[in-house]
C-alpha atoms as a PDB file:
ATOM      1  CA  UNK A   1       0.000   0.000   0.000  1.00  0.00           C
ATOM      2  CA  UNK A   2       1.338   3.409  -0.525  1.00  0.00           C
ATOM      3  CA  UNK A   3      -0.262   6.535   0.555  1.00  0.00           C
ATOM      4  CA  UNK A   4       0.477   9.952  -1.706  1.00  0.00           C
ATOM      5  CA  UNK A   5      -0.366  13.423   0.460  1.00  0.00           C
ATOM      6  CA  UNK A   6      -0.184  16.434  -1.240  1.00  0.00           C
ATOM      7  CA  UNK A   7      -2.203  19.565  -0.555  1.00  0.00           C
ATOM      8  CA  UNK A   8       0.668  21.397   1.369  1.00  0.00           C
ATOM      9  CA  UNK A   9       2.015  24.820   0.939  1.00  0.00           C
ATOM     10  CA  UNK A  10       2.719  28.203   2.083  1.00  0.00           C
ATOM     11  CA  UNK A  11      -0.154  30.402   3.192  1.00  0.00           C
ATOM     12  CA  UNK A  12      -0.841  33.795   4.951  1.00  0.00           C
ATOM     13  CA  UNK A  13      -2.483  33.002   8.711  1.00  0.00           C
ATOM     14  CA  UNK A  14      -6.055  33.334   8.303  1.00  0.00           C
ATOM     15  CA  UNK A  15      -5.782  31.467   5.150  1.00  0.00           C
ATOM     16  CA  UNK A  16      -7.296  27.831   4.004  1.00  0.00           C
ATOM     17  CA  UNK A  17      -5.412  24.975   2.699  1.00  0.00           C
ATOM     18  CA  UNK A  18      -6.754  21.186   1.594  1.00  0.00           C
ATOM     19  CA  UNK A  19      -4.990  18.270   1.346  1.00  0.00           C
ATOM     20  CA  UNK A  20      -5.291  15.282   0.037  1.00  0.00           C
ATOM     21  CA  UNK A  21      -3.971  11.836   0.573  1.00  0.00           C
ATOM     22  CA  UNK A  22      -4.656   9.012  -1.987  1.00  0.00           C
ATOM     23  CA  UNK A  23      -3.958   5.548  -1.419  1.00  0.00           C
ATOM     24  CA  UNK A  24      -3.088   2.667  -3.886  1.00  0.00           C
ATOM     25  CA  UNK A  25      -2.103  -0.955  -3.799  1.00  0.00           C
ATOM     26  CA  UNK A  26      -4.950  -1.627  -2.177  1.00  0.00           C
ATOM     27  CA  UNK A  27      -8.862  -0.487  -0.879  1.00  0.00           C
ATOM     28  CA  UNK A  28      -8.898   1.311   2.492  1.00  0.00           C
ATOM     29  CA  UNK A  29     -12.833   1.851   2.295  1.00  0.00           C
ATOM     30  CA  UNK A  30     -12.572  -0.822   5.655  1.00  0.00           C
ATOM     31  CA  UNK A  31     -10.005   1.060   7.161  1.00  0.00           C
ATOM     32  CA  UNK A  32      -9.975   4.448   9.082  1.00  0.00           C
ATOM     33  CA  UNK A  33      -7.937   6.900   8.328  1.00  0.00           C
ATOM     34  CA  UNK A  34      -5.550   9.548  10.611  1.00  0.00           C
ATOM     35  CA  UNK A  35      -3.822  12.482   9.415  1.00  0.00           C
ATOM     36  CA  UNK A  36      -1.066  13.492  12.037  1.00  0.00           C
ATOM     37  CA  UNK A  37       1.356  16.369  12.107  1.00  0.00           C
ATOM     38  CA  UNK A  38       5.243  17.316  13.172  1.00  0.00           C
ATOM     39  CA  UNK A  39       6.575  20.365  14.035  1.00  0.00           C
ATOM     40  CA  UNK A  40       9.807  21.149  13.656  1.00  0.00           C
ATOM     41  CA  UNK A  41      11.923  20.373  17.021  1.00  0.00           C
ATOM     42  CA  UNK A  42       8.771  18.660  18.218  1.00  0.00           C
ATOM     43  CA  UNK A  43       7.316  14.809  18.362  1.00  0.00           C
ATOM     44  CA  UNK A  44       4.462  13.910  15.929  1.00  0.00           C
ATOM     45  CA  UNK A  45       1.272  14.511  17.244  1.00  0.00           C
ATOM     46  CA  UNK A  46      -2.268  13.370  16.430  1.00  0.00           C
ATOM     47  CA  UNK A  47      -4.270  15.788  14.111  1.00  0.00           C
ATOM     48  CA  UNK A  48      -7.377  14.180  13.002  1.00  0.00           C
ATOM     49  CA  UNK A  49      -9.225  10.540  12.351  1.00  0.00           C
ATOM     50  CA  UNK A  50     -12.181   8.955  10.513  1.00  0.00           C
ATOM     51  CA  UNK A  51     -13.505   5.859  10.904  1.00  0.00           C
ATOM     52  CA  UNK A  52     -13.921   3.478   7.944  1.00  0.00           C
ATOM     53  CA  UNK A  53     -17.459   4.495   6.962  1.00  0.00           C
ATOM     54  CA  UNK A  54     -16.749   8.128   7.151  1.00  0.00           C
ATOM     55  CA  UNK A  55     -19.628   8.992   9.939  1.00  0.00           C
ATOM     56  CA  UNK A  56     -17.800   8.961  12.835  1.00  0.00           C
ATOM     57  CA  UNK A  57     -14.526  11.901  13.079  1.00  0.00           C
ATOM     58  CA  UNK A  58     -11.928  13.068  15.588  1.00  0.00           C
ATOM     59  CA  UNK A  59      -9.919  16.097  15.916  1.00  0.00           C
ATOM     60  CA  UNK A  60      -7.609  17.070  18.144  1.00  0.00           C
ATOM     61  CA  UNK A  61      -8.326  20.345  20.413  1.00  0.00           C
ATOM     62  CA  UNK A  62      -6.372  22.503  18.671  1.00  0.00           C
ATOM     63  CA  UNK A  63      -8.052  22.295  15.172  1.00  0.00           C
ATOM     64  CA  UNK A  64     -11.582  21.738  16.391  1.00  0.00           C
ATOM     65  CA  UNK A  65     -13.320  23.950  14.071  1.00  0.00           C
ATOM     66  CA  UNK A  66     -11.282  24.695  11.550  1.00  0.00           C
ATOM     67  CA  UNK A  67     -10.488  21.345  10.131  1.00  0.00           C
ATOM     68  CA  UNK A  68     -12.672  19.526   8.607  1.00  0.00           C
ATOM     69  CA  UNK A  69     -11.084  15.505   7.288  1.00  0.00           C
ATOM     70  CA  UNK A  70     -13.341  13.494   4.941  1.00  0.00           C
ATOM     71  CA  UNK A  71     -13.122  10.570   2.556  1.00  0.00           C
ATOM     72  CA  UNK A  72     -14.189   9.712  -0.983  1.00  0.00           C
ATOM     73  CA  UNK A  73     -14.088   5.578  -0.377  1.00  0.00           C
ATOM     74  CA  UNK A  74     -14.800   5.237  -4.196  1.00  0.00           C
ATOM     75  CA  UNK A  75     -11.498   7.423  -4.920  1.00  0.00           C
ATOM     76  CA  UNK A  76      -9.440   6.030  -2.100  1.00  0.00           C
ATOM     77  CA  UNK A  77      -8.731   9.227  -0.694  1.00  0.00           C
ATOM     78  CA  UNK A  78      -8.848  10.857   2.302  1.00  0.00           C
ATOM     79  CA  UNK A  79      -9.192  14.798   2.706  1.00  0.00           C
ATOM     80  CA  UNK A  80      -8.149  17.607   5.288  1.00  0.00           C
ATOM     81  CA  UNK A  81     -10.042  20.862   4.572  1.00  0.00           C
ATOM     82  CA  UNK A  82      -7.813  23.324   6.721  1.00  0.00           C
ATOM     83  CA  UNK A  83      -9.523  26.827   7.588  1.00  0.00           C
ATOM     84  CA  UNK A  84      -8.263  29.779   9.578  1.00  0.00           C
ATOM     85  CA  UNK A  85      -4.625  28.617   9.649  1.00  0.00           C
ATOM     86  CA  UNK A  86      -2.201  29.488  12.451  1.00  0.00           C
ATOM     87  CA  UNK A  87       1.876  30.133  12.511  1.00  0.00           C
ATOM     88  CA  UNK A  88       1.415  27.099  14.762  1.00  0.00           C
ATOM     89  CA  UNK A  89      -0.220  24.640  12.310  1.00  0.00           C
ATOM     90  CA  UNK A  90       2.922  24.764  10.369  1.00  0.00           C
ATOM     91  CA  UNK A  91       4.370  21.236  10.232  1.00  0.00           C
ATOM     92  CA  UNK A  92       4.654  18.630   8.001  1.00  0.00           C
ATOM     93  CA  UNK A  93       1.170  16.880   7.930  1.00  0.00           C
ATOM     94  CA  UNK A  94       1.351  12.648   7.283  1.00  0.00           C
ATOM     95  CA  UNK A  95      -1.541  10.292   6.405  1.00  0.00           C
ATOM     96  CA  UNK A  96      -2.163   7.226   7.291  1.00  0.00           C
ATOM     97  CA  UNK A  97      -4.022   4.311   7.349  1.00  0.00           C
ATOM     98  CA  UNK A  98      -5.124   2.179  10.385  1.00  0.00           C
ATOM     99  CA  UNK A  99      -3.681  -1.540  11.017  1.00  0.00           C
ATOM    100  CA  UNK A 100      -7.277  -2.862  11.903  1.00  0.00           C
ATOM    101  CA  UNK A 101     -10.173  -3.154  10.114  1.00  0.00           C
ATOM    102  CA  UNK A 102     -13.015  -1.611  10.487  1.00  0.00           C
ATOM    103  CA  UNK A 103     -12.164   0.194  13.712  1.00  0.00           C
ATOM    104  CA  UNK A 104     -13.481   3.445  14.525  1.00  0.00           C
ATOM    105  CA  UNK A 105     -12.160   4.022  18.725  1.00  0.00           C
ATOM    106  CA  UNK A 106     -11.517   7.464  19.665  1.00  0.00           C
ATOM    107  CA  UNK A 107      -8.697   6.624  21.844  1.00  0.00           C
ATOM    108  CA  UNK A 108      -7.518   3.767  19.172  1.00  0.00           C
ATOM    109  CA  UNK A 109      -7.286   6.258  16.545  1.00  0.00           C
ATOM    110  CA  UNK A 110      -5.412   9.499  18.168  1.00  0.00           C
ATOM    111  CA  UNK A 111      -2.154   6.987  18.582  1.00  0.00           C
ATOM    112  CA  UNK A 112       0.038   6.743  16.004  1.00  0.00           C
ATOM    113  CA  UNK A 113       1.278   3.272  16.964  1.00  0.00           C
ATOM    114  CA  UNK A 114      -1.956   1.524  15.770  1.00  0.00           C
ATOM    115  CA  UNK A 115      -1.383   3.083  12.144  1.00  0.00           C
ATOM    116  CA  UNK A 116       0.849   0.472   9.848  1.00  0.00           C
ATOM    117  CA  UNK A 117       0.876   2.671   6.607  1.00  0.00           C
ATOM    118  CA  UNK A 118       1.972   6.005   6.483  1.00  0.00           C
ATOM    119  CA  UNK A 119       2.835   8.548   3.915  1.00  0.00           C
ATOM    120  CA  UNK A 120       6.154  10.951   2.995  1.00  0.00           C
ATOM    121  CA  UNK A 121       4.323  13.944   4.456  1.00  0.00           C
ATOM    122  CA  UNK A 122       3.413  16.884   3.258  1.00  0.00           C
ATOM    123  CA  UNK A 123       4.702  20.272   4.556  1.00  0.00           C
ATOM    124  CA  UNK A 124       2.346  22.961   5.419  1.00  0.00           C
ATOM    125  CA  UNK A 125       3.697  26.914   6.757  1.00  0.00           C
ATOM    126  CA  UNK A 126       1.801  29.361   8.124  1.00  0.00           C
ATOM    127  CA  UNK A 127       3.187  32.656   8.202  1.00  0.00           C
ATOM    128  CA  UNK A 128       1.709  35.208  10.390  1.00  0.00           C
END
């Protein structure tokens, strides 16, 4: 499986990005899907998550709000719609796609250990 994220970019705070993240090799409609981030100098940290049949979504506190992550099962993509942007939501942004199948657990979801495909990251800055 490989996962391709684009989207990324440089944008003015206040500004919107969206990015994308298609997968190939293989389906993931049965699989939920995280998107985390990693500043620079910091550890990766969990962004957002949907579960495999695209009802159920997490978000971390700090985007609550302004990001918005759906999928498109029948494109084998998953999407992060990005709104008022911050200096501090600059980071690279990775997608990935969970180890167990249909899964959908809050707490399951926000760790990036249970995640077994990931992809090369895209980098988003903010500049204020």
């Amino acid at each position: 499986v490989q996962l391709q994220a684009s989207g990324g970019g440089l944008v003015q705070a206040g500004g919107s990005l969206r990015l994308s993240c298609a997968a190939s090799g293989r389906s993931v409609s049965s699989y939920a899907m995280g998107w985390f981030r990693q500043a620079p100098g910091k550890e990766r940290e969990f962004v957002s998550a949907i579960g495999w049949r695209g009802g159920i979504t997490y978000y971390t506190d700090s985007v609550k709000g302004r990001f918005t992550i759906s999928r498109d099962n029948a494109k084998n993509t998953v999407y992060l719609q990005m709104n008022s942007l911050k200096p501090e939501d600059t980071a690279v942004y990775y997608c990935a796609i969970d180890r167990s199948i249909y899964n959908s657990g809050r707490t399951h979801l926000m760790a990036d250990r249970n995640y077994d495909y990931w992809g090369q990251g895209t980098l988003v800055t903010v500049s204020s």
